[in-house]
PDB file of N, CA and C in Angstrom:
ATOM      1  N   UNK A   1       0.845  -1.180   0.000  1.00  0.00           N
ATOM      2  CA  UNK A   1       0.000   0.000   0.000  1.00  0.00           C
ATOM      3  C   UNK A   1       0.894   1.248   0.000  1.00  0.00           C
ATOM      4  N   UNK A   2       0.244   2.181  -0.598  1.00  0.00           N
ATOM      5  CA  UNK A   2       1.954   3.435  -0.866  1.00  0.00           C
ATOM      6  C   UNK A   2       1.245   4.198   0.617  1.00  0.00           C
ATOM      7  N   UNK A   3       2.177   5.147   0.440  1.00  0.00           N
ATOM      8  CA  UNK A   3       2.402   5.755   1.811  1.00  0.00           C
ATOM      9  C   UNK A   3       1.257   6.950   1.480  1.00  0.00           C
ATOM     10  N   UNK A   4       0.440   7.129   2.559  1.00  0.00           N
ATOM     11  CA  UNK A   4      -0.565   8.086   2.691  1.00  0.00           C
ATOM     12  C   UNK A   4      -0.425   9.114   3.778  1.00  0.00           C
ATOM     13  N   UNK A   5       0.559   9.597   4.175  1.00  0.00           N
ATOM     14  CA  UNK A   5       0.964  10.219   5.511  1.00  0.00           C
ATOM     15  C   UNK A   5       2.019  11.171   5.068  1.00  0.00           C
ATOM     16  N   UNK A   6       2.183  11.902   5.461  1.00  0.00           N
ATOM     17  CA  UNK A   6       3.536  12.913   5.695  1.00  0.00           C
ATOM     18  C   UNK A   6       4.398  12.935   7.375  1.00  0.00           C
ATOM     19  N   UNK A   7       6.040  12.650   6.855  1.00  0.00           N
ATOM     20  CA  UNK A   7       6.535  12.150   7.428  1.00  0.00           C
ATOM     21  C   UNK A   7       6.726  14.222   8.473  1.00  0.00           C
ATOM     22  N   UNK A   8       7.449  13.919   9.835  1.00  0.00           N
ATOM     23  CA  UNK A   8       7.569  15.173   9.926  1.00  0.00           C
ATOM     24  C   UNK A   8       8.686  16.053   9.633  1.00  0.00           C
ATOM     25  N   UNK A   9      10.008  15.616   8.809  1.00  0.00           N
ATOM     26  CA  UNK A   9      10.714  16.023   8.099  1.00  0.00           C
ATOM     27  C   UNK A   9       9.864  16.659   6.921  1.00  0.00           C
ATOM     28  N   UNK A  10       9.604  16.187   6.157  1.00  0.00           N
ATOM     29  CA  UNK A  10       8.228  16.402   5.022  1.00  0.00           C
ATOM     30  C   UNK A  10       7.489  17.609   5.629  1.00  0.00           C
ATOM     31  N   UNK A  11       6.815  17.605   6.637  1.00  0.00           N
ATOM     32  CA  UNK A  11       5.988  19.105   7.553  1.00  0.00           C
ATOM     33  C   UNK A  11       6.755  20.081   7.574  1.00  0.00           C
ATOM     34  N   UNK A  12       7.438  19.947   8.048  1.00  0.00           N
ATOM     35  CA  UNK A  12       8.851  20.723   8.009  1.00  0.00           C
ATOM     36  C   UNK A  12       9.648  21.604   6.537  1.00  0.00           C
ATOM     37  N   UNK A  13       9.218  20.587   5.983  1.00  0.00           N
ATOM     38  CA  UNK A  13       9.973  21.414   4.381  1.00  0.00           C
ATOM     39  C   UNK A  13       8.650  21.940   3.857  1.00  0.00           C
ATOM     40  N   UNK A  14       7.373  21.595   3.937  1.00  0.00           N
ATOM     41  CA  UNK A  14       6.330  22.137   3.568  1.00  0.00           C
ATOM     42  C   UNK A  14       6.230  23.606   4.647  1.00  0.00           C
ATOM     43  N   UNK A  15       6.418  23.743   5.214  1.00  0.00           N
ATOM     44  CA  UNK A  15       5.979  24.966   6.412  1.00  0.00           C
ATOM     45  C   UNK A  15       7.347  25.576   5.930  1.00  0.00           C
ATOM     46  N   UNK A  16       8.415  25.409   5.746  1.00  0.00           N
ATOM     47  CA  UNK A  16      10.027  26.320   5.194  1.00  0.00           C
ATOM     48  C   UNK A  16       9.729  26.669   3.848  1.00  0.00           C
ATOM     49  N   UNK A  17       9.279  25.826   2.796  1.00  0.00           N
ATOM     50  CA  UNK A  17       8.719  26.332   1.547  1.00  0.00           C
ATOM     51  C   UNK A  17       7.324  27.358   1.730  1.00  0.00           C
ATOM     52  N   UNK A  18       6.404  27.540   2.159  1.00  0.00           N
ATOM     53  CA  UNK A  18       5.603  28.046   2.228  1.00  0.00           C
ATOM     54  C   UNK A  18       5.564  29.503   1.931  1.00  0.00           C
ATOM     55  N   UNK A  19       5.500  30.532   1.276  1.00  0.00           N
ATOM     56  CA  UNK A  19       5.559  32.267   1.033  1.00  0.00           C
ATOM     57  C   UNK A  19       4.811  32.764   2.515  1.00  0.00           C
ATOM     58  N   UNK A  20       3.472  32.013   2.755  1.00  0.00           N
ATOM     59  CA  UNK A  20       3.172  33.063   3.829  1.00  0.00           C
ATOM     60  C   UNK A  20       2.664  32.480   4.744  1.00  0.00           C
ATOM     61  N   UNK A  21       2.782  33.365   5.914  1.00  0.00           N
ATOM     62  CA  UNK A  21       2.977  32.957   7.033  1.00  0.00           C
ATOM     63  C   UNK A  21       1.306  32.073   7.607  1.00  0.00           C
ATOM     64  N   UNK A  22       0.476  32.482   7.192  1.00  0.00           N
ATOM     65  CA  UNK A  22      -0.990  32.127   6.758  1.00  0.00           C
ATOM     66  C   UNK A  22      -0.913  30.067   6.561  1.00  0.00           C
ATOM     67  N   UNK A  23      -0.210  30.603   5.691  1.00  0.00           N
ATOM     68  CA  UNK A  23       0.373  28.845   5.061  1.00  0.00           C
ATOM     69  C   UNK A  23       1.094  27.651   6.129  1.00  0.00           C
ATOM     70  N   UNK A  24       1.988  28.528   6.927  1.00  0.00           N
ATOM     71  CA  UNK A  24       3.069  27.866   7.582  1.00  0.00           C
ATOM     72  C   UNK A  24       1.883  26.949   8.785  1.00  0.00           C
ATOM     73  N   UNK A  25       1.480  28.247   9.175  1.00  0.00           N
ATOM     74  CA  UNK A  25       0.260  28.111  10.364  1.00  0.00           C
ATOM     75  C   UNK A  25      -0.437  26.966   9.944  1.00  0.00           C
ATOM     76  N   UNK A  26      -1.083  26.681   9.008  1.00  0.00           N
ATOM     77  CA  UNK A  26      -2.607  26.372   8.657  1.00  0.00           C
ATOM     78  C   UNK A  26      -1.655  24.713   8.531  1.00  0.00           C
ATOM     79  N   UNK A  27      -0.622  24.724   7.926  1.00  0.00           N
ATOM     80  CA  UNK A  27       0.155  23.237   7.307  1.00  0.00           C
ATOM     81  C   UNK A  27       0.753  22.864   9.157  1.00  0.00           C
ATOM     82  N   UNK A  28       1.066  23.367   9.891  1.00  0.00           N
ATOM     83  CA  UNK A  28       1.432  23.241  11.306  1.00  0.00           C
ATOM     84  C   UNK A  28       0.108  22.539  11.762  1.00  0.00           C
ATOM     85  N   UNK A  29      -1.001  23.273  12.217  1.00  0.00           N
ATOM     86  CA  UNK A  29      -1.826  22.955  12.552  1.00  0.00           C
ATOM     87  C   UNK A  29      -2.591  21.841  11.941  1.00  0.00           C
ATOM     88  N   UNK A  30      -2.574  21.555  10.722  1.00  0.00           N
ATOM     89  CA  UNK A  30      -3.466  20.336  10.537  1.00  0.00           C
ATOM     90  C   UNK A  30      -2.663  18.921  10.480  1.00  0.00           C
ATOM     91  N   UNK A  31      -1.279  19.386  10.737  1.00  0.00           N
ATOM     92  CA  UNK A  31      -0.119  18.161  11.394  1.00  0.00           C
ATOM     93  C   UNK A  31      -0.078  18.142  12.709  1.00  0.00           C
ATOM     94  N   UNK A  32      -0.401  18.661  13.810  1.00  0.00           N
ATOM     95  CA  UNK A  32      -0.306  18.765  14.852  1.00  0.00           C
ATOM     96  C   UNK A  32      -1.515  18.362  15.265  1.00  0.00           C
ATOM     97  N   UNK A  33      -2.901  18.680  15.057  1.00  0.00           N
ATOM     98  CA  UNK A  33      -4.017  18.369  15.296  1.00  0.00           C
ATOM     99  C   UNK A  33      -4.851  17.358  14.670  1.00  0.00           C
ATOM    100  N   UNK A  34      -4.490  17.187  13.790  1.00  0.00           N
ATOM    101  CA  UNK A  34      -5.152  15.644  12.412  1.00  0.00           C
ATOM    102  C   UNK A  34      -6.402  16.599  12.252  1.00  0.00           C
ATOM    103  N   UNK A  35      -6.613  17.418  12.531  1.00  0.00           N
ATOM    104  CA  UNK A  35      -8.045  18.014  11.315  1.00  0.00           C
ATOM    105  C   UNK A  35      -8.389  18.028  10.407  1.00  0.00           C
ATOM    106  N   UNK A  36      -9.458  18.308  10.036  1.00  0.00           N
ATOM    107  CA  UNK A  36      -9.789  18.440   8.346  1.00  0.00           C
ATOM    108  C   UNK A  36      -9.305  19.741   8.033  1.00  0.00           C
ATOM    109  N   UNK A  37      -9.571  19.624   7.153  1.00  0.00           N
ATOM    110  CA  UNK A  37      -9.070  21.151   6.256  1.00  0.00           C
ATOM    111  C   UNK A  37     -10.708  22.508   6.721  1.00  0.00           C
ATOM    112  N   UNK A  38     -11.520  21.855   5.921  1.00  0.00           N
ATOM    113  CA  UNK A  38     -12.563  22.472   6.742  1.00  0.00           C
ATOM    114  C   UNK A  38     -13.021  22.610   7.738  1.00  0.00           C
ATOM    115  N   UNK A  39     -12.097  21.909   8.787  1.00  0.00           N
ATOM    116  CA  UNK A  39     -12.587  22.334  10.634  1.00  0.00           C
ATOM    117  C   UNK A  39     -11.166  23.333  10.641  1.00  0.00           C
ATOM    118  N   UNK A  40     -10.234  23.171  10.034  1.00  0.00           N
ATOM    119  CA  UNK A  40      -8.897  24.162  10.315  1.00  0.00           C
ATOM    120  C   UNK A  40      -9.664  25.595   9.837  1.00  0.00           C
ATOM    121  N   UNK A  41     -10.184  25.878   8.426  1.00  0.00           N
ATOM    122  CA  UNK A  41     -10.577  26.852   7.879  1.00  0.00           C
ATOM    123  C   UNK A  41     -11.855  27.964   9.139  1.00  0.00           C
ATOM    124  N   UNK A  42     -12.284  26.847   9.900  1.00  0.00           N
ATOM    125  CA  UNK A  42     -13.551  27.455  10.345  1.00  0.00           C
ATOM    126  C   UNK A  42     -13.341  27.559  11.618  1.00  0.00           C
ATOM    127  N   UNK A  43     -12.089  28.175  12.114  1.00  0.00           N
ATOM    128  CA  UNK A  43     -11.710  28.257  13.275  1.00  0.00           C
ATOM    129  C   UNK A  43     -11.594  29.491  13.467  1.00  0.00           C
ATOM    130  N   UNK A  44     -11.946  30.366  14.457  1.00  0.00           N
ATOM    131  CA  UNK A  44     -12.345  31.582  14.563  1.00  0.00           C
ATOM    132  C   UNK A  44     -11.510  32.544  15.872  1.00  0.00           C
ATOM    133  N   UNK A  45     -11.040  33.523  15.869  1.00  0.00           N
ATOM    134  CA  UNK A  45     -10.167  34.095  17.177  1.00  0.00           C
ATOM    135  C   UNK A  45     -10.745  33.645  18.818  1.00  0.00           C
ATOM    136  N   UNK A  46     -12.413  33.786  18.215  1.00  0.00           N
ATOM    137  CA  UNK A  46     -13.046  33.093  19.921  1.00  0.00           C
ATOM    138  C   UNK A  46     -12.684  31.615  20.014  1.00  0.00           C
ATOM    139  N   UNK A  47     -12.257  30.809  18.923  1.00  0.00           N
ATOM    140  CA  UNK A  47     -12.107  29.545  19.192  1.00  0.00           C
ATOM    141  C   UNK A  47     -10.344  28.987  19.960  1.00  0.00           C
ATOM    142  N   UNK A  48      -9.632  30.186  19.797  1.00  0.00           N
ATOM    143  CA  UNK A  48      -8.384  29.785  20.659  1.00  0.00           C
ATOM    144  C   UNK A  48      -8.386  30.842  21.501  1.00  0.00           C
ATOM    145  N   UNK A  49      -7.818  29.841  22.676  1.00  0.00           N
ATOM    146  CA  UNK A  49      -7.799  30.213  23.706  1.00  0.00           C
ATOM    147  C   UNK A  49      -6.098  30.494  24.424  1.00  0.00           C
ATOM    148  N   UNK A  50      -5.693  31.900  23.638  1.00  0.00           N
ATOM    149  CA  UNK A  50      -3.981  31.888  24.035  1.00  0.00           C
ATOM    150  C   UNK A  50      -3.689  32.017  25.285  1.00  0.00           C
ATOM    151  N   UNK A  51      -4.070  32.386  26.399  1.00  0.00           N
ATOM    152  CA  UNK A  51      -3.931  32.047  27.734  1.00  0.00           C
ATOM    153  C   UNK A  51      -3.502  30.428  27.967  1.00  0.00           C
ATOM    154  N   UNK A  52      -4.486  29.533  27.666  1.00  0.00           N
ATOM    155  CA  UNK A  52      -4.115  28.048  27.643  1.00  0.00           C
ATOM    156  C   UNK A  52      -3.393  27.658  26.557  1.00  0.00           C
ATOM    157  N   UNK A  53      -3.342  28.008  25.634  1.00  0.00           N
ATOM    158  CA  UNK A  53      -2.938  27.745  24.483  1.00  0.00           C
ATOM    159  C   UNK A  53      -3.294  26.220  23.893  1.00  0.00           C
ATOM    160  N   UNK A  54      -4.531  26.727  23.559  1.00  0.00           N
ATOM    161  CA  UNK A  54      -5.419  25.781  23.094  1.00  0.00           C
ATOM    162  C   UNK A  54      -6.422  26.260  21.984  1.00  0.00           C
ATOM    163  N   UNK A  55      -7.057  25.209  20.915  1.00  0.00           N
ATOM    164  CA  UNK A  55      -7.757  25.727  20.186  1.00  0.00           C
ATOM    165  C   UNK A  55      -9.131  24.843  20.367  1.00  0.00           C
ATOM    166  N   UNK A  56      -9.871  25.621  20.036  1.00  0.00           N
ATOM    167  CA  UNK A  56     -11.380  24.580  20.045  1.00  0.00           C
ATOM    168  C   UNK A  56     -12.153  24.529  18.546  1.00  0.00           C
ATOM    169  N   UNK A  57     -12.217  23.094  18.502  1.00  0.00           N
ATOM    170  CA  UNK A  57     -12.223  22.821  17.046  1.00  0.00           C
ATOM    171  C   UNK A  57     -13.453  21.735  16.899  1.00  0.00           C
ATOM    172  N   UNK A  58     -14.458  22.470  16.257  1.00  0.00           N
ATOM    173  CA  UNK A  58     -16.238  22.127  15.666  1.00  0.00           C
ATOM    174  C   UNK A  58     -15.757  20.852  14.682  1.00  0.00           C
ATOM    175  N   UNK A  59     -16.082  19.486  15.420  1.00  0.00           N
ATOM    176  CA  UNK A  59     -15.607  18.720  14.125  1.00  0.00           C
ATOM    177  C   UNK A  59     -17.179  18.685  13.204  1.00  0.00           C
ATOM    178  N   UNK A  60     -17.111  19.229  11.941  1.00  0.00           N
ATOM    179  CA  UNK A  60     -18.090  19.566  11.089  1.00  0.00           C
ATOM    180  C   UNK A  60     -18.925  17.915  10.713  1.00  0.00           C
ATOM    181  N   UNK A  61     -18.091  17.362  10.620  1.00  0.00           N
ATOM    182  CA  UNK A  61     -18.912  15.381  10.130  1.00  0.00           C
ATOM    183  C   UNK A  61     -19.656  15.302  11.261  1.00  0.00           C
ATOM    184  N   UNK A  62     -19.630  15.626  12.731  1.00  0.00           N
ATOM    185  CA  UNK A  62     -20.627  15.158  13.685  1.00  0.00           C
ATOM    186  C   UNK A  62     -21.811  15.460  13.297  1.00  0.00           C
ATOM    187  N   UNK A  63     -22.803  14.964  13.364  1.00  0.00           N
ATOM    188  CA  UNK A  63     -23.747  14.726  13.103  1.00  0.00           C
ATOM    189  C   UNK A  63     -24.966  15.106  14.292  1.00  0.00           C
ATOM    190  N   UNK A  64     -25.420  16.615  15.050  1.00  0.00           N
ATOM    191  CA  UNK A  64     -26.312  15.839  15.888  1.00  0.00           C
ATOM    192  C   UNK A  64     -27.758  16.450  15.516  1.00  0.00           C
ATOM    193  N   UNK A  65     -28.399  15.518  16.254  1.00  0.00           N
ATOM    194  CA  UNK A  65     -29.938  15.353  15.477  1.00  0.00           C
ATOM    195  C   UNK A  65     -30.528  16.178  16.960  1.00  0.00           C
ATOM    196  N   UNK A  66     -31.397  16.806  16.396  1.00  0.00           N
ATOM    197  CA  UNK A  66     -32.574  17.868  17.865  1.00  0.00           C
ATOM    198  C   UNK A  66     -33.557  18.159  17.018  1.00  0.00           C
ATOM    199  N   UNK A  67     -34.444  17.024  17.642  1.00  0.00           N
ATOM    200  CA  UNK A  67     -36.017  17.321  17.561  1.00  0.00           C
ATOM    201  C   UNK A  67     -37.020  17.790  18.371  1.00  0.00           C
ATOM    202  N   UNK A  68     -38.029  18.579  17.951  1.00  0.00           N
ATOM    203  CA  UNK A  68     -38.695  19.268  18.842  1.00  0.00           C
ATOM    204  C   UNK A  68     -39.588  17.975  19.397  1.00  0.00           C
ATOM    205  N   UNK A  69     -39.440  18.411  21.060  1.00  0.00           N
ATOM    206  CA  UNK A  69     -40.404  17.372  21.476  1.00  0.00           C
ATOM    207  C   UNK A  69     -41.951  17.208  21.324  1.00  0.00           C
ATOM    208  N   UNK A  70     -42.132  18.338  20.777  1.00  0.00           N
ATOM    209  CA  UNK A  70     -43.676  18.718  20.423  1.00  0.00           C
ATOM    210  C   UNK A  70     -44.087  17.798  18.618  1.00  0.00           C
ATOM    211  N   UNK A  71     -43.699  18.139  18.065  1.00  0.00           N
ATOM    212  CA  UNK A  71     -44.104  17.930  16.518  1.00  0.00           C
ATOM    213  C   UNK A  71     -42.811  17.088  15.699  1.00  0.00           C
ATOM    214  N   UNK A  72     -41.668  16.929  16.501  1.00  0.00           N
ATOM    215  CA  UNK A  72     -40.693  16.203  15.949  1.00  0.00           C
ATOM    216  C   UNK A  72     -39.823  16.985  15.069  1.00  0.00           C
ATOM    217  N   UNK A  73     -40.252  18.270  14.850  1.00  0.00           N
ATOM    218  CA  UNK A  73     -39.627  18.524  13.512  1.00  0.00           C
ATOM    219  C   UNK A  73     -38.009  18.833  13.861  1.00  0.00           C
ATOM    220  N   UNK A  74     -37.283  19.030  12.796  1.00  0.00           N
ATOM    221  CA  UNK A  74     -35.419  18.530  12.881  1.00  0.00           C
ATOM    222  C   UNK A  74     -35.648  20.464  13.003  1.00  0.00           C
ATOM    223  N   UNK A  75     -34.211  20.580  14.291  1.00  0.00           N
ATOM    224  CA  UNK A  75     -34.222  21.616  14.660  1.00  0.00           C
ATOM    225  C   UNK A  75     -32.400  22.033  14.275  1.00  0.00           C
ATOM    226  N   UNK A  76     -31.783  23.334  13.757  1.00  0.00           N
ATOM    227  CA  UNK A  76     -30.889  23.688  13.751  1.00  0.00           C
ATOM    228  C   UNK A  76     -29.942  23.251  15.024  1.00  0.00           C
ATOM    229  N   UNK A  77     -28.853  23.557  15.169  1.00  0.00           N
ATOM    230  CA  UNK A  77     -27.990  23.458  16.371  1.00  0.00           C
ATOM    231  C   UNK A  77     -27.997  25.516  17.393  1.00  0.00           C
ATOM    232  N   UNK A  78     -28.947  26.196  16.682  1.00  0.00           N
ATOM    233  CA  UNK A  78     -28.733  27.001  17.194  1.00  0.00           C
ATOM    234  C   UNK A  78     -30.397  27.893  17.188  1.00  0.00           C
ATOM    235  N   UNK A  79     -31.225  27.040  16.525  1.00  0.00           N
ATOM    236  CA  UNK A  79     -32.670  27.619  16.348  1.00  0.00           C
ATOM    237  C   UNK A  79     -33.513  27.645  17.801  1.00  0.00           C
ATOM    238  N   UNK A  80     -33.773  28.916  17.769  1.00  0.00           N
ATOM    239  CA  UNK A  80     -34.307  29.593  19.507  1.00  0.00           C
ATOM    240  C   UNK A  80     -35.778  29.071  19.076  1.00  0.00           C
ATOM    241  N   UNK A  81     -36.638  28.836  17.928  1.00  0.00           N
ATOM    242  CA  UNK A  81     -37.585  28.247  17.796  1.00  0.00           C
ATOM    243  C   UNK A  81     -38.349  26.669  16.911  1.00  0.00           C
ATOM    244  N   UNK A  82     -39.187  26.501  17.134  1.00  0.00           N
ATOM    245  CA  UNK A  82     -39.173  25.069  16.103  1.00  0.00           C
ATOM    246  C   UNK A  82     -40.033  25.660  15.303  1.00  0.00           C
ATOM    247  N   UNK A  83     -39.293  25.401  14.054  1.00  0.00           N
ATOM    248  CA  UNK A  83     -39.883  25.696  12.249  1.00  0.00           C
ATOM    249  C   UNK A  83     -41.470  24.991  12.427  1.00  0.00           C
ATOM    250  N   UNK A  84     -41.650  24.047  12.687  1.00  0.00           N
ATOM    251  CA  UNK A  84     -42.629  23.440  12.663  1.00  0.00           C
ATOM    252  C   UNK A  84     -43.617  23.767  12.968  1.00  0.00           C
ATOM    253  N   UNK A  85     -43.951  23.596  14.727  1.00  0.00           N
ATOM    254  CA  UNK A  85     -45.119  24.141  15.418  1.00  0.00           C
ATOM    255  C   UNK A  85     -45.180  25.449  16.315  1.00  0.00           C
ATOM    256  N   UNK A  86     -43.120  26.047  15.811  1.00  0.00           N
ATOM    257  CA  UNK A  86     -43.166  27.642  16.699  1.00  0.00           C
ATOM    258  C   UNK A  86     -42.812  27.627  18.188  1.00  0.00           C
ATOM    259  N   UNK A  87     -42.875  26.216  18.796  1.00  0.00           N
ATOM    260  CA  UNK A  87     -42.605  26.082  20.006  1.00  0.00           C
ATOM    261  C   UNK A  87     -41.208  26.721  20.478  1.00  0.00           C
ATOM    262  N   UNK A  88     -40.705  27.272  21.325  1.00  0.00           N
ATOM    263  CA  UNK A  88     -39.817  27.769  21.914  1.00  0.00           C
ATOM    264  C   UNK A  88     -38.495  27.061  22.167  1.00  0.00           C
ATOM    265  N   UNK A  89     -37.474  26.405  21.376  1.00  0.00           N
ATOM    266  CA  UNK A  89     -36.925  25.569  21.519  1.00  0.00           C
ATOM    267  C   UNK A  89     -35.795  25.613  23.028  1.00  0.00           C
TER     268      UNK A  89
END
């Protein structure tokens, strides 16, 4: 099976080749953290925390399901009401 990984010599010459500093970061971080590219992209200044020096990272594939207990209907992760029957979520 060929090799599907980057070694961290390899990280290393990718982050030294890189023009900008944008680049260095983003190729660091998704070697350091195994993220997707689209949970790296959608990471936001409220999501690190430089005091701890930590980042908090929305893995986007989770999947969660919130139904209104009233009418069932599928509710956003952030909807203050249900589309459905209006109930107050």
């Amino acid at each position: 099976m060929p090799k599907t990984y980057l070694e961290p010599v390899e990280v290393e010459r990718l982050e030294e080749v890189s023009e900008y500093l944008r680049d260095r970061l983003l190729v660091r971080l998704l070697f350091r953290t195994g993220c997707r590219i689209s949970e790296a992209l959608g990471i936001s200044v409220a999501d690190i925390d430089f005091d701890q020096g930590t980042v908090t990272i929305e893995h986007l594939k989770a999947r969660i399901r919130l139904f209104c207990p009233d009418c069932h209907a599928r509710l956003s992760k952030t909807a203050r009401f249900c589309p459905g029957c209006g109930r107050h979520a």
